[in-house]
C-alpha atoms as a PDB file:
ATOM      1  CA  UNK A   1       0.000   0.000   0.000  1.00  0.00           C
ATOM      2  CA  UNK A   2       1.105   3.438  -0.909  1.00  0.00           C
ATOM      3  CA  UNK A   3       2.563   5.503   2.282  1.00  0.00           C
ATOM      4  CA  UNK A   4       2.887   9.277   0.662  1.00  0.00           C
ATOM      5  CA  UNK A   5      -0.176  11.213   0.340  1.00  0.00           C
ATOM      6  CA  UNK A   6       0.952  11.977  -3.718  1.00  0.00           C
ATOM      7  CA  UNK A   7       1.156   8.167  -3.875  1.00  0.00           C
ATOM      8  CA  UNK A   8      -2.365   7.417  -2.543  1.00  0.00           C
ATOM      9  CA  UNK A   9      -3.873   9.706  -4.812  1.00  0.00           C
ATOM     10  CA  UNK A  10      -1.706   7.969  -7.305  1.00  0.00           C
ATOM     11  CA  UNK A  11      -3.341   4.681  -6.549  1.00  0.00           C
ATOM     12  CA  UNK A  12      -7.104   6.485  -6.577  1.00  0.00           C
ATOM     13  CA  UNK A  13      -6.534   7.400  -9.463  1.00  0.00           C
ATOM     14  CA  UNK A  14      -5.605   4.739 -11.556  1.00  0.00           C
ATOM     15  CA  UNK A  15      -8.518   2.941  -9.354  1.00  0.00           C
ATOM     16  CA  UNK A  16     -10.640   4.999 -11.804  1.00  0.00           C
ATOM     17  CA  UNK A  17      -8.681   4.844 -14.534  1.00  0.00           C
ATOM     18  CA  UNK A  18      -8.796   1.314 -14.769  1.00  0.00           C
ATOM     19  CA  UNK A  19     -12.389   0.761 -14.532  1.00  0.00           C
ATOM     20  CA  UNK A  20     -12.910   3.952 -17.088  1.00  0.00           C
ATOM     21  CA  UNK A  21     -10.469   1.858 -19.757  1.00  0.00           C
ATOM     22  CA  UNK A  22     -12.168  -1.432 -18.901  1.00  0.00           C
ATOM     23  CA  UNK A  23     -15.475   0.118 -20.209  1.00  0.00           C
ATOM     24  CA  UNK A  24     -14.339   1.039 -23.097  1.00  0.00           C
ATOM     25  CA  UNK A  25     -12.273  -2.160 -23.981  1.00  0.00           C
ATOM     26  CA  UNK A  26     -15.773  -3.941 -23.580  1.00  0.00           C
ATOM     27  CA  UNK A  27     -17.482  -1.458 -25.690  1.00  0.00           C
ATOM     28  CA  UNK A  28     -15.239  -1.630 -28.302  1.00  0.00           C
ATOM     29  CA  UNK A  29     -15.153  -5.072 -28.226  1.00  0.00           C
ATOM     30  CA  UNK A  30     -19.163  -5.077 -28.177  1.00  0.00           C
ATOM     31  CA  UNK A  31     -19.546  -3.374 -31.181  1.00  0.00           C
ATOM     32  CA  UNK A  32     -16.644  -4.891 -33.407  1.00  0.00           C
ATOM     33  CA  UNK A  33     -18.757  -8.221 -32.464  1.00  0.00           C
ATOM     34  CA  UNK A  34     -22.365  -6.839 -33.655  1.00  0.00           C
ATOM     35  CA  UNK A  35     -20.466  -5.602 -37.138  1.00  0.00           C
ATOM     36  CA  UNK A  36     -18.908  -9.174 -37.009  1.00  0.00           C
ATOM     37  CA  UNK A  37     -22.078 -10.826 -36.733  1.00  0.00           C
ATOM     38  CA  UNK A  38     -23.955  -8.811 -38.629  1.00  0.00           C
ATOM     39  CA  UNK A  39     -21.380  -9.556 -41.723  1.00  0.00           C
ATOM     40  CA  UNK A  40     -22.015 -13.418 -40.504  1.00  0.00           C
ATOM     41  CA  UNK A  41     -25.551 -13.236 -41.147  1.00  0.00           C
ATOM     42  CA  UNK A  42     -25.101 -12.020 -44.553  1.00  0.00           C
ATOM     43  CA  UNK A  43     -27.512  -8.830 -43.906  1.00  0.00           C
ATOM     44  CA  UNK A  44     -25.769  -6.163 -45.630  1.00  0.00           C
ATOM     45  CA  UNK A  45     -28.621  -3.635 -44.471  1.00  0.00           C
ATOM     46  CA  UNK A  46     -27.715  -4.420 -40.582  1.00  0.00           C
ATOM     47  CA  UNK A  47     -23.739  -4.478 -41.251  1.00  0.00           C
ATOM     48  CA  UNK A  48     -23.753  -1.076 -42.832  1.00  0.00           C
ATOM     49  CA  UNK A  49     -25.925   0.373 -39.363  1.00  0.00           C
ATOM     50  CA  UNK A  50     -23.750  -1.357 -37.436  1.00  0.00           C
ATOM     51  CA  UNK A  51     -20.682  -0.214 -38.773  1.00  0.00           C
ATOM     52  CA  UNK A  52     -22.018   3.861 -38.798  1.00  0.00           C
ATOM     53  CA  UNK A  53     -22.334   3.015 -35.149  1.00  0.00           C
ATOM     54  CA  UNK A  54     -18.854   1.627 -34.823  1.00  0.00           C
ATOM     55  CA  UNK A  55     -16.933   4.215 -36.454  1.00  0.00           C
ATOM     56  CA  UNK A  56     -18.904   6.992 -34.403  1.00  0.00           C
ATOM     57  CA  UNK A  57     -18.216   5.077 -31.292  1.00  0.00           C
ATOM     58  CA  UNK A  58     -14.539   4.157 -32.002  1.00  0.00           C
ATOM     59  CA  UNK A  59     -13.892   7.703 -33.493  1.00  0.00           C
ATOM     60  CA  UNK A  60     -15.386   9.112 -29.847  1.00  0.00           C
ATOM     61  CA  UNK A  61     -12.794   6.730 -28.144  1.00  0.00           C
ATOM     62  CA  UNK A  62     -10.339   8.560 -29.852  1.00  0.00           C
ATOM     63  CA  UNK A  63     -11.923  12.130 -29.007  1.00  0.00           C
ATOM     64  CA  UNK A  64     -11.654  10.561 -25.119  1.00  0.00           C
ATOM     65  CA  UNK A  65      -7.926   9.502 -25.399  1.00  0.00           C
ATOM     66  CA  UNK A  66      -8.627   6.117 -25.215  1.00  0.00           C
ATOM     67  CA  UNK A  67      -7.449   4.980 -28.919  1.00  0.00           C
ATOM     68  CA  UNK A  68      -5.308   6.464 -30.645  1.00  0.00           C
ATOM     69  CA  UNK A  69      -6.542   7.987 -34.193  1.00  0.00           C
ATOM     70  CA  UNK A  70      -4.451   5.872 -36.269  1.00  0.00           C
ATOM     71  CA  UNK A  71      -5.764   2.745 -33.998  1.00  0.00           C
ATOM     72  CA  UNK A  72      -9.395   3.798 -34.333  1.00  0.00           C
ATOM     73  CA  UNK A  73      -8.447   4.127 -38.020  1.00  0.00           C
ATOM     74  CA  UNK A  74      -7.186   0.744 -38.901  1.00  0.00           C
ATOM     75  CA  UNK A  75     -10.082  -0.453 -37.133  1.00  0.00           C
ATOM     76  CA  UNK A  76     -13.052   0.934 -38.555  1.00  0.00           C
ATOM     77  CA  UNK A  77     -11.116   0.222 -41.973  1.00  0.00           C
ATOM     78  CA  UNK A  78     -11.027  -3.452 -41.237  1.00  0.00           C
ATOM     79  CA  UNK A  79     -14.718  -3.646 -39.943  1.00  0.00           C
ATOM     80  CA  UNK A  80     -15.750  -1.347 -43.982  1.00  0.00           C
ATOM     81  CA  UNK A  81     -13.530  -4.451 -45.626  1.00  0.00           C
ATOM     82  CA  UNK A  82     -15.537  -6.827 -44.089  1.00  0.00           C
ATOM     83  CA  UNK A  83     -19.073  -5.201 -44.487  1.00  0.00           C
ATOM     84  CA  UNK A  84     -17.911  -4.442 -48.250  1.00  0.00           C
ATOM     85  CA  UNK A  85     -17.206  -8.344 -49.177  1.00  0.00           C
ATOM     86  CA  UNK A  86     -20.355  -8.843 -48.366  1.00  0.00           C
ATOM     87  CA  UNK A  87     -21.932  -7.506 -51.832  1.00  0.00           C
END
């Protein structure tokens, strides 16, 4: 356990830290999955919604400093790759 005061608030804060980034890894992951799925199916209606909702969401990340932009990039790249095989 921390003993300086600087060093407990050290520890509080990546306390919230942690559990802010471990919303956000689930998120992301949550909505790679539905454009995954959604490409599964076959249903290119419901993979293109999905995908407007992933690159708004994964493009917010990166306004949040969570991703960075060429991260959030790459990614919604790969998810429009996917959704456009399906024609």
């Amino acid at each position: 356990m921390a003993n300086h005061k600087s060093a407990q608030k050290r520890a509080r804060q990546t306390i919230k830290k942690t559990e802010r980034n471990r919303f956000y890894r689930t998120r992301l992951k949550n909505i790679t999955k539905a454009v995954r799925e959604a490409v599964a199916k076959g249903d290119k209606n419901i993979a293109n919604e999905a995908l407007k909702i992933a690159n708004k969401s994964i493009h917010a990340m990166v306004s949040r400093g969570f991703l960075k932009k060429q991260t959030a990039s790459r990614r919604v790249s790969r998810l429009a790759l996917l959704v456009n095989k399906i024609a």
